[in-house]
C-alpha atoms as a PDB file:
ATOM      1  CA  UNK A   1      72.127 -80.625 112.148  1.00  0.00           C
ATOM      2  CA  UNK A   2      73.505 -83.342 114.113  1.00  0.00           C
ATOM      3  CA  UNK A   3      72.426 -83.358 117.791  1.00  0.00           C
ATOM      4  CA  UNK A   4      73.463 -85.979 120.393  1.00  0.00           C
ATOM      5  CA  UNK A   5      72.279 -84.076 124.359  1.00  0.00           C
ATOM      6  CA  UNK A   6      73.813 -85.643 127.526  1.00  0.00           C
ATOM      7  CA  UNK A   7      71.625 -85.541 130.666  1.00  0.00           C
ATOM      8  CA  UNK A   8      71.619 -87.599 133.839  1.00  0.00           C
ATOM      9  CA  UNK A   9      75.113 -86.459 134.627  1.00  0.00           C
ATOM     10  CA  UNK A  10      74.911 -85.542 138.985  1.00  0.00           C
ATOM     11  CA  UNK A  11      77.085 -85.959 142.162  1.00  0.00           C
ATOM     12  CA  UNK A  12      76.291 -89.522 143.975  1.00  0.00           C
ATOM     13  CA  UNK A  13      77.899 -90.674 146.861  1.00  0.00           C
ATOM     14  CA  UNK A  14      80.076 -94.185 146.538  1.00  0.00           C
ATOM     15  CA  UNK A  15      77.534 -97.213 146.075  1.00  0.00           C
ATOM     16  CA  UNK A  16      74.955 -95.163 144.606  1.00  0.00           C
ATOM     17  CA  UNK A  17      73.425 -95.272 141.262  1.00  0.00           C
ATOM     18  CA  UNK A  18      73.019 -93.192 138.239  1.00  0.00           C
ATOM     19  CA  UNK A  19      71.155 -92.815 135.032  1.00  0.00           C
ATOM     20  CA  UNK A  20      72.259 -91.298 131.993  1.00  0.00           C
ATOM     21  CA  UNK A  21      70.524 -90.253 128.731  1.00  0.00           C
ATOM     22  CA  UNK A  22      71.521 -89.391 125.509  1.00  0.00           C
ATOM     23  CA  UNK A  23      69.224 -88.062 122.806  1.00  0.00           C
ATOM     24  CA  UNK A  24      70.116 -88.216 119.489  1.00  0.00           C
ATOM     25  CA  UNK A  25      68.808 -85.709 116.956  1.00  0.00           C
ATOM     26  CA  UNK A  26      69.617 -85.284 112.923  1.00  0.00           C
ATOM     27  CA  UNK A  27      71.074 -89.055 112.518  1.00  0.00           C
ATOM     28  CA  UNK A  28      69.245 -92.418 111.518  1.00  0.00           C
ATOM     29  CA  UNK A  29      69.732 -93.443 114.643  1.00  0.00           C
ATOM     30  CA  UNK A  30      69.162 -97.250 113.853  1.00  0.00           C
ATOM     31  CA  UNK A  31      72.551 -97.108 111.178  1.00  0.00           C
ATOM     32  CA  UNK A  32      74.784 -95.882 114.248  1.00  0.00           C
ATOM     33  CA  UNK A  33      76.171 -97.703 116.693  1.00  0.00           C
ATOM     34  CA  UNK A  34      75.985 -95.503 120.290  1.00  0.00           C
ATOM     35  CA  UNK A  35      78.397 -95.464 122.807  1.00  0.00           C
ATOM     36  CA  UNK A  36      79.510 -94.181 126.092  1.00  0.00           C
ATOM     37  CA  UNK A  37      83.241 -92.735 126.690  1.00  0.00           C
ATOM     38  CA  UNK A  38      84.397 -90.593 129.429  1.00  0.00           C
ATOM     39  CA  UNK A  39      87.237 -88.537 130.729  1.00  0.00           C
ATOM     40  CA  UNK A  40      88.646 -88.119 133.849  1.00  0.00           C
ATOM     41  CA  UNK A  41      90.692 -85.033 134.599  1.00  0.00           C
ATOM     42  CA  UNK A  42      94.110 -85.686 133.238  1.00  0.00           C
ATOM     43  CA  UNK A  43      93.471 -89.049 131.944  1.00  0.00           C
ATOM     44  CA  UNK A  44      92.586 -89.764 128.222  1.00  0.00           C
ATOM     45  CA  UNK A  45      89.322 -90.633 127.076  1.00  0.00           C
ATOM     46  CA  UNK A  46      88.523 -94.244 127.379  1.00  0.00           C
ATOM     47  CA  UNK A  47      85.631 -96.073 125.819  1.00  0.00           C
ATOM     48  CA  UNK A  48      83.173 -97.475 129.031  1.00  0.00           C
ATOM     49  CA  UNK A  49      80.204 -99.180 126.916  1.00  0.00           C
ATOM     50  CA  UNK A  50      79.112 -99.359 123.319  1.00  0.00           C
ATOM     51  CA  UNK A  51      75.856-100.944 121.704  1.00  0.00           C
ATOM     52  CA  UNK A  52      75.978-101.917 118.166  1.00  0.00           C
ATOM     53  CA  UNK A  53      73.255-100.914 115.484  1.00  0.00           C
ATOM     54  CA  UNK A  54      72.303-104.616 115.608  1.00  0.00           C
ATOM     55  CA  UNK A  55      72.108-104.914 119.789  1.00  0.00           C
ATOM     56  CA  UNK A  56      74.944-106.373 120.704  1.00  0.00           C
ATOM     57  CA  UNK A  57      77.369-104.530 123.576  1.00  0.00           C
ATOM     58  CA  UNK A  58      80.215-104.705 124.764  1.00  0.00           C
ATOM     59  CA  UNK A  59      81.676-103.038 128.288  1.00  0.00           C
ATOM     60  CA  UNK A  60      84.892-102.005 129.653  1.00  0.00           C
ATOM     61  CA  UNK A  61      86.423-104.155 132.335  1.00  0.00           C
ATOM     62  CA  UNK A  62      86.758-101.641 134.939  1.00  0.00           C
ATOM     63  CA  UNK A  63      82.321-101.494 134.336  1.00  0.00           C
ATOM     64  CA  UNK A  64      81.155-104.776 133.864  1.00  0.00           C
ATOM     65  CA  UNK A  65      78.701-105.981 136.191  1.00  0.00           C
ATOM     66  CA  UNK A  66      78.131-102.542 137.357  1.00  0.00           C
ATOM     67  CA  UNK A  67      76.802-100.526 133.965  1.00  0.00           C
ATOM     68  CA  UNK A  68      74.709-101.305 131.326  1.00  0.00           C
ATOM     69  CA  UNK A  69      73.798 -99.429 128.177  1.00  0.00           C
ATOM     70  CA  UNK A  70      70.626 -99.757 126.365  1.00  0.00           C
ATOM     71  CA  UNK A  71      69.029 -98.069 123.518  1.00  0.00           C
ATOM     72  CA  UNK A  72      66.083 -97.269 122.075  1.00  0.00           C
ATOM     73  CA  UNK A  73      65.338 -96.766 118.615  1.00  0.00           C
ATOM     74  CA  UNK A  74      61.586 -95.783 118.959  1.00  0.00           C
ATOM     75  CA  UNK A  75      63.405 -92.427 120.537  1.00  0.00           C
ATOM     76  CA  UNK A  76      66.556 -92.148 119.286  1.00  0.00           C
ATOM     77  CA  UNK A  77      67.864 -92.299 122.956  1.00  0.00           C
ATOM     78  CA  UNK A  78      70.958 -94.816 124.183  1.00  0.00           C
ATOM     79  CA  UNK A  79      70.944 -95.090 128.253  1.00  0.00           C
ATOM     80  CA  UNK A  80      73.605 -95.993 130.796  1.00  0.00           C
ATOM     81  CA  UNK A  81      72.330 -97.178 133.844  1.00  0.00           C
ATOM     82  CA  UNK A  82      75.504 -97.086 136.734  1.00  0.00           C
ATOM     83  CA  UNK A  83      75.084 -98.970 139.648  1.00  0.00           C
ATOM     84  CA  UNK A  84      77.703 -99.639 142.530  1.00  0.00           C
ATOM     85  CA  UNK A  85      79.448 -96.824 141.434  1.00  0.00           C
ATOM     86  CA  UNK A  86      82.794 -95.662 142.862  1.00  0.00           C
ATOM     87  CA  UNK A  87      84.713 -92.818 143.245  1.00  0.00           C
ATOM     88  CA  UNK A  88      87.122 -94.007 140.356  1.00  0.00           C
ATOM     89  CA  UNK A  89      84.291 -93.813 138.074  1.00  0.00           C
ATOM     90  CA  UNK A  90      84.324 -89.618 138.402  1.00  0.00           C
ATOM     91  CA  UNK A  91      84.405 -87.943 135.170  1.00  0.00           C
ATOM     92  CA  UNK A  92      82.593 -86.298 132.161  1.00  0.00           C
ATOM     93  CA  UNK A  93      80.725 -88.607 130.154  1.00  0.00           C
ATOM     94  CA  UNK A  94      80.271 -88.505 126.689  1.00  0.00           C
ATOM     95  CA  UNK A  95      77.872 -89.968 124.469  1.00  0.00           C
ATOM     96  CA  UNK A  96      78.922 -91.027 120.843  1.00  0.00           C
ATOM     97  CA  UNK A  97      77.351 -91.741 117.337  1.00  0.00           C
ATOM     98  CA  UNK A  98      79.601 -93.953 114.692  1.00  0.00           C
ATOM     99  CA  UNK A  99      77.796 -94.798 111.127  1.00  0.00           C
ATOM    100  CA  UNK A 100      78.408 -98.390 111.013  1.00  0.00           C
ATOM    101  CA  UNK A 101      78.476 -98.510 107.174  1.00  0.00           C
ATOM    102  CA  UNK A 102      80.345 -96.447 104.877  1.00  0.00           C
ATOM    103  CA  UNK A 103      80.771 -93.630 104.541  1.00  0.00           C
ATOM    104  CA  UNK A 104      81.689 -93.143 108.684  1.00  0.00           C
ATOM    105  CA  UNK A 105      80.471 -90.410 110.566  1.00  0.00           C
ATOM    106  CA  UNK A 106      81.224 -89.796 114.013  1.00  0.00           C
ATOM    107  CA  UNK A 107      79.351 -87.165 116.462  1.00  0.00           C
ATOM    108  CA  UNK A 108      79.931 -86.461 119.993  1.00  0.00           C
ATOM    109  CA  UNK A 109      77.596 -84.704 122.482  1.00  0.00           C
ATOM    110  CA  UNK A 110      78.727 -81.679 125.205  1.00  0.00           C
ATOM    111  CA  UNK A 111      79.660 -84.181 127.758  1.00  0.00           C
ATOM    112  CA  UNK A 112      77.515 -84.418 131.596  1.00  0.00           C
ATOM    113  CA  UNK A 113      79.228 -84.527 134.595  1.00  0.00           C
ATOM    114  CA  UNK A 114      79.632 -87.574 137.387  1.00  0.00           C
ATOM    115  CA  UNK A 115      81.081 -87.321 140.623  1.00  0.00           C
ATOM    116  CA  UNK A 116      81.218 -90.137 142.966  1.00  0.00           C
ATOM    117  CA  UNK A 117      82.674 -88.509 146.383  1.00  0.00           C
ATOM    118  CA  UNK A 118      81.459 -88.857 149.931  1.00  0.00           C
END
């Protein structure tokens, strides 16, 4: 059974910084690439970082500078760390697993919560 468990996820006032964790449980972790989407209340969900099986990542706009993602394949964990973070970047963060070789699999975890509010 396929397992990926959000934690991290807390309320931070503006400027502060955040760490979230994502363990991944059921998957050979090192043939996924991991990312981070998340989901503001009545916006879609939007990709924020991703980290490819082979290391390389890529960030949204609206991010760079501010987040990075990093995993680790000893423990099956991926990591965002947010810094500088704003009250824009409120909403429930997901973490996600995609195969990157046929056949595709995709997996999302429950989702943790981040609110940036003063």
């Amino acid at each position: 059974q396929v397992q990926l468990v959000e934690s991290g996820g807390d309320w931070v006032q503006p400027g502060g910084s955040l760490r979230l964790s994502c363990a991944a449980s059921g998957i050979t972790y090192s043939r996924y690439n991991m990312a981070w989407y998340r989901q503001a209340p009545g916006k879609q969900r939007e990709l924020v970082a991703a980290i490819r099986s082979a290391g390389s990542t890529n960030y949204a706009e609206s991010v760079k500078g501010r987040y990075t993602i990093s995993g680790d394949n000893a423990k099956s964990t991926v990591s965002l760390q947010m810094n500088s973070l704003k009250p824009e970047d409120t909403a429930v963060y997901y973490c996600n697993a995609q195969k990157s070789s046929v056949p595709l699999s995709i997996y999302w975890g429950q989702g943790t919560q981040v609110t940036v509010s003063s």
